[in-house]
PDB file of N, CA and C in Angstrom:
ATOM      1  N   UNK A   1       0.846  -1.185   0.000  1.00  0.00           N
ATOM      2  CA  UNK A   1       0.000   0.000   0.000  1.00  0.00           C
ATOM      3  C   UNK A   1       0.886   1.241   0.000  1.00  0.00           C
ATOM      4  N   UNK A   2       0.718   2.151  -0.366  1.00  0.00           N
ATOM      5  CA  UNK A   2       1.121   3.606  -0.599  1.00  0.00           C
ATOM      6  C   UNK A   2       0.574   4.639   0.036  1.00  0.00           C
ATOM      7  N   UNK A   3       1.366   4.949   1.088  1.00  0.00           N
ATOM      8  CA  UNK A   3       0.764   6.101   1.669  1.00  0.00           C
ATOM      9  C   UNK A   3       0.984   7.505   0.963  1.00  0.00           C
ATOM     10  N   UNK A   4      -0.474   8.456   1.980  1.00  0.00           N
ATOM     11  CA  UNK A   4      -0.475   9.971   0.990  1.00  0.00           C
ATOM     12  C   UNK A   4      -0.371  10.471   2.345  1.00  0.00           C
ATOM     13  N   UNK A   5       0.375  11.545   2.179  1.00  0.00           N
ATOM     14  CA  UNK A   5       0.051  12.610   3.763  1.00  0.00           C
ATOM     15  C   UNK A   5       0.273  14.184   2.700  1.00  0.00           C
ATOM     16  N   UNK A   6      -1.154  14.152   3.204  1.00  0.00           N
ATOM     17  CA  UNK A   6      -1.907  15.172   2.430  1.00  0.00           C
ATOM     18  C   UNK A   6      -2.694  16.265   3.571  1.00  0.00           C
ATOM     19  N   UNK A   7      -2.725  17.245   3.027  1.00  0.00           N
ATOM     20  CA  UNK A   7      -3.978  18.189   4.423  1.00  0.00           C
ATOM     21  C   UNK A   7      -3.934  19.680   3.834  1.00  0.00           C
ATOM     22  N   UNK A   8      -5.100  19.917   3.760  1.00  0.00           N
ATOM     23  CA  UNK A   8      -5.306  21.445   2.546  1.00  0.00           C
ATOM     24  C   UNK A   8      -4.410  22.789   3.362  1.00  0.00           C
ATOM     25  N   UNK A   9      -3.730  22.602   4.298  1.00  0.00           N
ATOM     26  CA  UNK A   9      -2.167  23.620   4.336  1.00  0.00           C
ATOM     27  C   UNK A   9      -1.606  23.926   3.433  1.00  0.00           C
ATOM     28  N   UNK A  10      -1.461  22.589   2.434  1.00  0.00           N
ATOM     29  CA  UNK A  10      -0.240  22.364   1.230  1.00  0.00           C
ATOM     30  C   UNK A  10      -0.703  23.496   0.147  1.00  0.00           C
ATOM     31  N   UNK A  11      -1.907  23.720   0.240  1.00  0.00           N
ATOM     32  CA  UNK A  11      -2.126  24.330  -0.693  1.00  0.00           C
ATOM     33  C   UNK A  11      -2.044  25.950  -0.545  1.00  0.00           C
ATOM     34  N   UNK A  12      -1.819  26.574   0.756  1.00  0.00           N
ATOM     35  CA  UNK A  12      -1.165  27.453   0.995  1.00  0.00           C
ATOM     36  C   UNK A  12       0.653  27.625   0.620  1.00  0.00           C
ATOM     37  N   UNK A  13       1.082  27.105  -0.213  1.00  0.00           N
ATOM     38  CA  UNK A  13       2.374  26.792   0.177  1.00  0.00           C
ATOM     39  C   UNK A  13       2.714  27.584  -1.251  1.00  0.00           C
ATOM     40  N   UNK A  14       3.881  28.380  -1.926  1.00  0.00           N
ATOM     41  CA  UNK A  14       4.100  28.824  -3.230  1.00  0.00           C
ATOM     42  C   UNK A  14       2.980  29.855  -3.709  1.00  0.00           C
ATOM     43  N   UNK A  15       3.802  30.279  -4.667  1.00  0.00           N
ATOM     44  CA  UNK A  15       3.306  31.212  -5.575  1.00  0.00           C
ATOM     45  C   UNK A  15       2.683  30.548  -6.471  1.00  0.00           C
ATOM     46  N   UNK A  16       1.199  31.929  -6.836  1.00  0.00           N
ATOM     47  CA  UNK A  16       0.505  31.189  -8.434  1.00  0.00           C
ATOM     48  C   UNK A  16       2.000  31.201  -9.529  1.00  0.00           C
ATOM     49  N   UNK A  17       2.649  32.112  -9.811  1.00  0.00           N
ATOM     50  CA  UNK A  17       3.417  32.060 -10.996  1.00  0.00           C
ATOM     51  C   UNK A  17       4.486  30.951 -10.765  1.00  0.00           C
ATOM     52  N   UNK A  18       4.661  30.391 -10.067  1.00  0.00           N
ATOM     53  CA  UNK A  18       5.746  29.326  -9.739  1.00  0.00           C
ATOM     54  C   UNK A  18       5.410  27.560  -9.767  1.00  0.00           C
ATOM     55  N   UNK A  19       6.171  26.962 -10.204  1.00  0.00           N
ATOM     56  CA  UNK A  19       5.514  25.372 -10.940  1.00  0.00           C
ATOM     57  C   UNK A  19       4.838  25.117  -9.638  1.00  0.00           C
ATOM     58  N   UNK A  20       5.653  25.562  -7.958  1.00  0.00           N
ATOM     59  CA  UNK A  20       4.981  24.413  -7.127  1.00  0.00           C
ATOM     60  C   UNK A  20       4.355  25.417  -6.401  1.00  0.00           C
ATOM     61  N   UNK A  21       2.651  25.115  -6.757  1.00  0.00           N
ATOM     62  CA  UNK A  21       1.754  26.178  -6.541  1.00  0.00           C
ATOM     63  C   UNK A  21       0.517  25.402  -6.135  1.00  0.00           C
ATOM     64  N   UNK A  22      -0.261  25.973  -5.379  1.00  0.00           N
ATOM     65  CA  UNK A  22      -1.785  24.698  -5.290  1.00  0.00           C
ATOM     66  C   UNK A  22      -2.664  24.715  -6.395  1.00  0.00           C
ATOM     67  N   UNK A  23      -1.992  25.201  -7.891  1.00  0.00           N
ATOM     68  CA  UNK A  23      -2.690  24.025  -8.927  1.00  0.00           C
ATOM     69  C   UNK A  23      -2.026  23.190  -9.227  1.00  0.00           C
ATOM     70  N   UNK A  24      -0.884  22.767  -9.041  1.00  0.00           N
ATOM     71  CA  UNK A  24      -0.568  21.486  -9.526  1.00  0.00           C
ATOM     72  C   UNK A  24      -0.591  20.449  -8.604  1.00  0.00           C
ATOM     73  N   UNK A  25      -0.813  20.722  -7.212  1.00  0.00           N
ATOM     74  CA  UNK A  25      -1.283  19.927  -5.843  1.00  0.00           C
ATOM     75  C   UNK A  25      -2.736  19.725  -6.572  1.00  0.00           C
ATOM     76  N   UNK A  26      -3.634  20.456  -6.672  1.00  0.00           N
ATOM     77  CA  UNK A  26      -4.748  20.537  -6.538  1.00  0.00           C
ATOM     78  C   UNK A  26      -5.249  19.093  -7.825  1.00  0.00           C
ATOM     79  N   UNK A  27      -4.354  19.430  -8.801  1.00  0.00           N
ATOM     80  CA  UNK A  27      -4.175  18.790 -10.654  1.00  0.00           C
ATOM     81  C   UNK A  27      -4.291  17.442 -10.318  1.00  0.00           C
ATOM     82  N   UNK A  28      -2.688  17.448  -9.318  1.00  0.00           N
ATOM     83  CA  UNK A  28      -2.329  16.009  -8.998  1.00  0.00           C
ATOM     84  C   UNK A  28      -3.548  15.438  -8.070  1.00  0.00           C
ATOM     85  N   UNK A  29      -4.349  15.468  -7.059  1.00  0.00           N
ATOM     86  CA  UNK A  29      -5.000  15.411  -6.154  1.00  0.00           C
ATOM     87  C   UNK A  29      -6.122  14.858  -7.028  1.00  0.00           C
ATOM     88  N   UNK A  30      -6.581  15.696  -8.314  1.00  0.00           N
ATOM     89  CA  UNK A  30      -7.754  15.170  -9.307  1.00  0.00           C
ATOM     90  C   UNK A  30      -7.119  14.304 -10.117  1.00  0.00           C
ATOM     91  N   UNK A  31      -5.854  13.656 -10.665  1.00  0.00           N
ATOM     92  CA  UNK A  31      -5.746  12.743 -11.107  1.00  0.00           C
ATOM     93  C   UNK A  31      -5.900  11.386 -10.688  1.00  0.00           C
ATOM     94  N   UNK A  32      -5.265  12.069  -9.645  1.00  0.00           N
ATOM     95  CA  UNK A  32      -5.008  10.577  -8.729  1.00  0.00           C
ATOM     96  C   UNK A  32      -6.697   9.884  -8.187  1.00  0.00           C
ATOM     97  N   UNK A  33      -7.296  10.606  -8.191  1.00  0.00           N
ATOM     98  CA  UNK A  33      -8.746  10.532  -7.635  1.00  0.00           C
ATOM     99  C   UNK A  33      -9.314   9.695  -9.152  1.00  0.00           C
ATOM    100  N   UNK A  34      -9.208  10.622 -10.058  1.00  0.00           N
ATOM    101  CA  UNK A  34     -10.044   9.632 -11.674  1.00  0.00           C
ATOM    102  C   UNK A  34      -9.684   8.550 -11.891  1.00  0.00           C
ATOM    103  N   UNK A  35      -8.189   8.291 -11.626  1.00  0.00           N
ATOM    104  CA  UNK A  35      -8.001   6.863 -11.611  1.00  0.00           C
ATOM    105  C   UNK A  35      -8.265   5.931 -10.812  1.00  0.00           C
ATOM    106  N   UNK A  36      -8.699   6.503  -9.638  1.00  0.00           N
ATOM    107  CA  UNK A  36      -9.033   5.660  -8.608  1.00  0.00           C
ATOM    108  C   UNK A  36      -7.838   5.051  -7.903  1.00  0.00           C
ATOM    109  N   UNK A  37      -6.862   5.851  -8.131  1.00  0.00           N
ATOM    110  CA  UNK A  37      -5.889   5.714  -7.129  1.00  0.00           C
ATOM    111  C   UNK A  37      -5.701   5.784  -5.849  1.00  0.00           C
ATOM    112  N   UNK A  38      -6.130   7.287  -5.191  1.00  0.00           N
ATOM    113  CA  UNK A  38      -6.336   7.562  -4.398  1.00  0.00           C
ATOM    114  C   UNK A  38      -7.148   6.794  -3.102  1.00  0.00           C
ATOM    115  N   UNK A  39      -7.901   6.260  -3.361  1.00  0.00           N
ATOM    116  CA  UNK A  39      -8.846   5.161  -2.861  1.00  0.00           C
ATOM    117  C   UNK A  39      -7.791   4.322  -2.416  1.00  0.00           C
ATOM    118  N   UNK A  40      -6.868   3.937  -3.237  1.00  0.00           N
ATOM    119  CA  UNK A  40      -6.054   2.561  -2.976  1.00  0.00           C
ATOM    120  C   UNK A  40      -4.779   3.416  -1.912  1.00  0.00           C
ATOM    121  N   UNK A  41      -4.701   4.762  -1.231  1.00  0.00           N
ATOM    122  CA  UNK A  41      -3.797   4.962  -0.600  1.00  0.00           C
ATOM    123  C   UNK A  41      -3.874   5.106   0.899  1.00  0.00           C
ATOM    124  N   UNK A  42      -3.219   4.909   1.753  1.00  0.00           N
ATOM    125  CA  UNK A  42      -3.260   4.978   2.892  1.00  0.00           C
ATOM    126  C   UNK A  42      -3.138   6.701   3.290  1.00  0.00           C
ATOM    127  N   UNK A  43      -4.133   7.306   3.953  1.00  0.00           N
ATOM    128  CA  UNK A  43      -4.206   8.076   4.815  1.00  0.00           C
ATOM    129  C   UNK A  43      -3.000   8.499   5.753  1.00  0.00           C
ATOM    130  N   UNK A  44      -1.805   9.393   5.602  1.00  0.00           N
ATOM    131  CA  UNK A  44      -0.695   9.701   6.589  1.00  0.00           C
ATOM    132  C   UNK A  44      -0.952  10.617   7.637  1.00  0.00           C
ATOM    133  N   UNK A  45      -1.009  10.530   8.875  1.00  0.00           N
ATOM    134  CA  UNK A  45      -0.735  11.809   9.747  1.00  0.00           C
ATOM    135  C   UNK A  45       0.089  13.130   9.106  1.00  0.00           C
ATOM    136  N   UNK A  46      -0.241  14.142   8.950  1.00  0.00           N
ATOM    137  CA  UNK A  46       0.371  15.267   9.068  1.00  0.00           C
ATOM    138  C   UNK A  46       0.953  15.537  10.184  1.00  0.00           C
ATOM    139  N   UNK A  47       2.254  16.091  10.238  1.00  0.00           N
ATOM    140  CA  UNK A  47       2.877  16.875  11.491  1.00  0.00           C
ATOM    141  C   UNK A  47       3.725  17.564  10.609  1.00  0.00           C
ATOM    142  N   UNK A  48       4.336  18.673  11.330  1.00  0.00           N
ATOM    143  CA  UNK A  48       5.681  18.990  10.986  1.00  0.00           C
ATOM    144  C   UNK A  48       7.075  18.800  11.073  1.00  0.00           C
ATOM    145  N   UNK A  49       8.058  18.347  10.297  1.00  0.00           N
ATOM    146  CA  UNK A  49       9.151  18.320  10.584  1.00  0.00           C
ATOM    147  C   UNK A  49       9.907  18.623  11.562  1.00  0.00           C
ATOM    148  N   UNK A  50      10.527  18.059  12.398  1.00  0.00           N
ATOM    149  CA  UNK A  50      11.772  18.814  13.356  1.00  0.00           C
ATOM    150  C   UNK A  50      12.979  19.059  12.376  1.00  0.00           C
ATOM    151  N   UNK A  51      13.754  19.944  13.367  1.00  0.00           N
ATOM    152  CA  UNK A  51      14.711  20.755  12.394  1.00  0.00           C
ATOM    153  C   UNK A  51      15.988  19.545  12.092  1.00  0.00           C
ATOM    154  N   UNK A  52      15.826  18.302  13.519  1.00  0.00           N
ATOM    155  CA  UNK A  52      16.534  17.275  13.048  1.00  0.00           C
ATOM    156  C   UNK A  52      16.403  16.330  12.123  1.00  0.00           C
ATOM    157  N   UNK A  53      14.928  16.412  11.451  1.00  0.00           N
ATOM    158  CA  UNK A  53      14.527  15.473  10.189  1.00  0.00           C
ATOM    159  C   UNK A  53      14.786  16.247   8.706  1.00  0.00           C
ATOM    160  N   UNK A  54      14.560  17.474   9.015  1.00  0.00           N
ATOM    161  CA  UNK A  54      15.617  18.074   7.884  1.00  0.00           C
ATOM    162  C   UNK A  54      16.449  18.456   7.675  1.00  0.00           C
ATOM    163  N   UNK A  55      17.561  17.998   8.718  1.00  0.00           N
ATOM    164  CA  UNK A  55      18.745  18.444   8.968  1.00  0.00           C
ATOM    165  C   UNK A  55      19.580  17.237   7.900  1.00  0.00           C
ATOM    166  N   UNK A  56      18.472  15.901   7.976  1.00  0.00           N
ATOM    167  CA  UNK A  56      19.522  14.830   7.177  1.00  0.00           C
ATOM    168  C   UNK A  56      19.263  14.765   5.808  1.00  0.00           C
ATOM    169  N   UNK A  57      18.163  15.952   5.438  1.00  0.00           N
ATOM    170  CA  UNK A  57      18.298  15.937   3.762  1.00  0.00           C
ATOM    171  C   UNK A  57      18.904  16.954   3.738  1.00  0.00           C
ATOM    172  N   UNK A  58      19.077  17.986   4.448  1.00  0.00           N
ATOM    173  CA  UNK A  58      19.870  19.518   3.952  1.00  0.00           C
ATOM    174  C   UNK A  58      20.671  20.228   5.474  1.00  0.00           C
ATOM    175  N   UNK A  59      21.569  20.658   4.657  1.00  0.00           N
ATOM    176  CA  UNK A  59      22.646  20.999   5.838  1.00  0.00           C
ATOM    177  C   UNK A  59      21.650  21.971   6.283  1.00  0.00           C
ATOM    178  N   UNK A  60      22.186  21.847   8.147  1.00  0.00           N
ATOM    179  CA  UNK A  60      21.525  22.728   8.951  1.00  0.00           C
ATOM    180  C   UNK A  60      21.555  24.237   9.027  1.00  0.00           C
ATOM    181  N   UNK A  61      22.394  25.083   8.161  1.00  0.00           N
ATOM    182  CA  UNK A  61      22.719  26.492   7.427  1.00  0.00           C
ATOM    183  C   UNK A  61      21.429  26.421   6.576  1.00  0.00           C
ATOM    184  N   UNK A  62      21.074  25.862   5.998  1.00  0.00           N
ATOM    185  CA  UNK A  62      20.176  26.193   4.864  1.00  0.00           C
ATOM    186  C   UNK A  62      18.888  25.801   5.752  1.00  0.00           C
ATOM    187  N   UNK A  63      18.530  25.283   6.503  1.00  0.00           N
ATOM    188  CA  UNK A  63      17.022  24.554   7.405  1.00  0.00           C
ATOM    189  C   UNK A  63      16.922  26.162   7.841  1.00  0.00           C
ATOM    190  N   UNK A  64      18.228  26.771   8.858  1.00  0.00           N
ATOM    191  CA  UNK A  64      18.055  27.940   9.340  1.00  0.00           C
ATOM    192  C   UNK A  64      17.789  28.983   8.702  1.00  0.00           C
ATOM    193  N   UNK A  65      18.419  28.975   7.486  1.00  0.00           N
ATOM    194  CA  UNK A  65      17.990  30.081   6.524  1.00  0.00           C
ATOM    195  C   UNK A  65      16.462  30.372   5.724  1.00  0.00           C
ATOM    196  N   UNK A  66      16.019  29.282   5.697  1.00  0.00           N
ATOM    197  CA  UNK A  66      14.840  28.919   5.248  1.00  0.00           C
ATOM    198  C   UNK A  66      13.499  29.357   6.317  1.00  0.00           C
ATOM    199  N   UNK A  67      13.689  29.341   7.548  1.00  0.00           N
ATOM    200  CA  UNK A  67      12.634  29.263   8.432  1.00  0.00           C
ATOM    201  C   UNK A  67      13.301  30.892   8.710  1.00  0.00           C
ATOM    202  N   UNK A  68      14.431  31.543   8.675  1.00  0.00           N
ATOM    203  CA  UNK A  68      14.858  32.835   8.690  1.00  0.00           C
ATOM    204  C   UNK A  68      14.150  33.456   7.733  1.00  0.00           C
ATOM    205  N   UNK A  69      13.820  33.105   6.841  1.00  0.00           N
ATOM    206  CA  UNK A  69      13.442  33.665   5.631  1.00  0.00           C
ATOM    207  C   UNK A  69      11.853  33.635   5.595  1.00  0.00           C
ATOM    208  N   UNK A  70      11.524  32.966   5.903  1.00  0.00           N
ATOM    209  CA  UNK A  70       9.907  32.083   6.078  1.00  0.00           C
ATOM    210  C   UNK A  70       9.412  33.717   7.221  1.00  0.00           C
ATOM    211  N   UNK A  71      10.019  33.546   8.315  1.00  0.00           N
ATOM    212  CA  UNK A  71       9.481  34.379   9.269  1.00  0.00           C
ATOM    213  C   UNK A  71       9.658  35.929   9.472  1.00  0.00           C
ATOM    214  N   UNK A  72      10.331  36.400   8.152  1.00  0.00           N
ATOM    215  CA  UNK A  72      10.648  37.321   7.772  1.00  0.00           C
ATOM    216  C   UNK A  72       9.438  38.280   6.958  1.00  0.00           C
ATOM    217  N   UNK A  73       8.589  36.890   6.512  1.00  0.00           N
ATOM    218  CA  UNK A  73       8.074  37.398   5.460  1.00  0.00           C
ATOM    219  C   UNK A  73       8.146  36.361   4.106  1.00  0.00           C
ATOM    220  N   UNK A  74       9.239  35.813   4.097  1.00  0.00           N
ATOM    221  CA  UNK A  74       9.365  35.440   2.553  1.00  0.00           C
ATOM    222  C   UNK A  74      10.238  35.627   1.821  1.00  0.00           C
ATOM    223  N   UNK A  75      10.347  34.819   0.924  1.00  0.00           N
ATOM    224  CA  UNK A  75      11.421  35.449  -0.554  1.00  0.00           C
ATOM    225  C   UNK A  75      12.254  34.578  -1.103  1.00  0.00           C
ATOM    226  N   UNK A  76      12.764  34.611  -1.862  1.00  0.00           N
ATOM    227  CA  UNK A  76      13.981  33.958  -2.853  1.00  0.00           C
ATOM    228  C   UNK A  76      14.598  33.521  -2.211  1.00  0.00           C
ATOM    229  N   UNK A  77      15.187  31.756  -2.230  1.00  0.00           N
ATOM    230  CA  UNK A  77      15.979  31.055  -1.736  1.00  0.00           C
ATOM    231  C   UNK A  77      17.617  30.700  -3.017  1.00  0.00           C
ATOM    232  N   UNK A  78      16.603  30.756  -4.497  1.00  0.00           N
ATOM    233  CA  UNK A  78      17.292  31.001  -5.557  1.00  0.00           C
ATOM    234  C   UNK A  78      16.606  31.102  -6.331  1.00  0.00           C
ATOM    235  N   UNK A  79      17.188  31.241  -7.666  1.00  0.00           N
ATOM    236  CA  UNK A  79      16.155  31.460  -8.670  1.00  0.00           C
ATOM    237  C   UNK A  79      15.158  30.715  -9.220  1.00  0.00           C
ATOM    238  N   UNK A  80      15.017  29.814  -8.890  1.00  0.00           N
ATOM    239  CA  UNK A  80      14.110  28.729  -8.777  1.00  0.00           C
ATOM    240  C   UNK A  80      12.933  28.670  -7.661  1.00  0.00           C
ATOM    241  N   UNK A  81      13.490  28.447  -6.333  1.00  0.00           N
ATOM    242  CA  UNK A  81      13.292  28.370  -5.169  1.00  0.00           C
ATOM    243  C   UNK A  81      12.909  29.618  -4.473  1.00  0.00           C
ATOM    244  N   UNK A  82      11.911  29.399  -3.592  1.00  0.00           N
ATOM    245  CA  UNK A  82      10.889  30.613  -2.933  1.00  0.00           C
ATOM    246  C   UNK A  82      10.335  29.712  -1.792  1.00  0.00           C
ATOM    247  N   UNK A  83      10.498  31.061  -0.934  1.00  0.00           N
ATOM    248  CA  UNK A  83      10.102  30.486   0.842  1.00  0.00           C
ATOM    249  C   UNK A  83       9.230  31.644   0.920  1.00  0.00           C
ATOM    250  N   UNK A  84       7.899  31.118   1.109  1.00  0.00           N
ATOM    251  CA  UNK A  84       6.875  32.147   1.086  1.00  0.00           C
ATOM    252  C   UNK A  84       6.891  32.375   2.541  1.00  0.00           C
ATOM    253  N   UNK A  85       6.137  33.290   3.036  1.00  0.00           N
ATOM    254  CA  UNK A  85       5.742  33.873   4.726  1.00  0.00           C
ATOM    255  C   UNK A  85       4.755  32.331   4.780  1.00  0.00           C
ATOM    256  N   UNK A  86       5.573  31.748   6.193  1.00  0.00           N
ATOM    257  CA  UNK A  86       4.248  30.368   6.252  1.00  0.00           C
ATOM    258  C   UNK A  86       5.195  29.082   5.731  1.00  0.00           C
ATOM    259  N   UNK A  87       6.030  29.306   5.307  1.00  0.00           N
ATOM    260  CA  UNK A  87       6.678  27.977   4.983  1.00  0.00           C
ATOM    261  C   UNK A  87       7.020  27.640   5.865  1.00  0.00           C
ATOM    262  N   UNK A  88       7.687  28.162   6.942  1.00  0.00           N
ATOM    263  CA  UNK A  88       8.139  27.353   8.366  1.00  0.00           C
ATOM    264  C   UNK A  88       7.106  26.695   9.148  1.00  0.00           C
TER     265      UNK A  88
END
C-alpha cells in the first residue's frame, strides 16, 4: 500500500506564478482521484518536521535560513526556489 500525507495547508504553500503552486497539488489530487488511485492509498498523519529530520536531507545552514526567511516574510531562496511567509 502507498501512503499519501496530504492536508489542505499544502495548498497554501508557493506562488501562483511558480511550478509548485496549489494548482498542480490541486491537478495532482484530481488525477489521482479519476483513476481511482487515491482510494487505494493509505491516509498519513500530518505533522511537521523537526529541524533534526531536515537536517539529514539539507545541511543545517540552509534549514536555518529557510525558516529565517519564512518568518521574515518570505522570498527567494534562488532562482528557482521561494520560501513564502508560512513555509516554516
Amino acid at each position: 500500500m502507498i501512503g499519501l500525507v496530504y492536508d489542505e495547508v499544502f495548498l497554501a504553500h508557493g506562488l501562483p506564478q511558480h511550478p509548485e503552486c496549489a494548482e498542480r497539488l490541486t491537478a495532482t489530487l484530481a488525477r489521482l482521484e479519476a483513476g481511482g488511485l487515491r482510494a487505494q492509498m493509505a491516509p498519513l498523519p500530518v505533522r511537521a518536521a523537526s529541524v533534526e529530520e531536515l537536517s539529514r536531507l539539507h545541511d543545517r545552514d540552509y534549514v536555518e535560513h529557510v525558516r529565517e526567511l519564512s518568518e521574515a516574510g518570505g522570498g527567494d531562496i534562488d532562482l528557482d526556489t521561494v520560501a513564502p511567509a508560512g513555509t516554516w
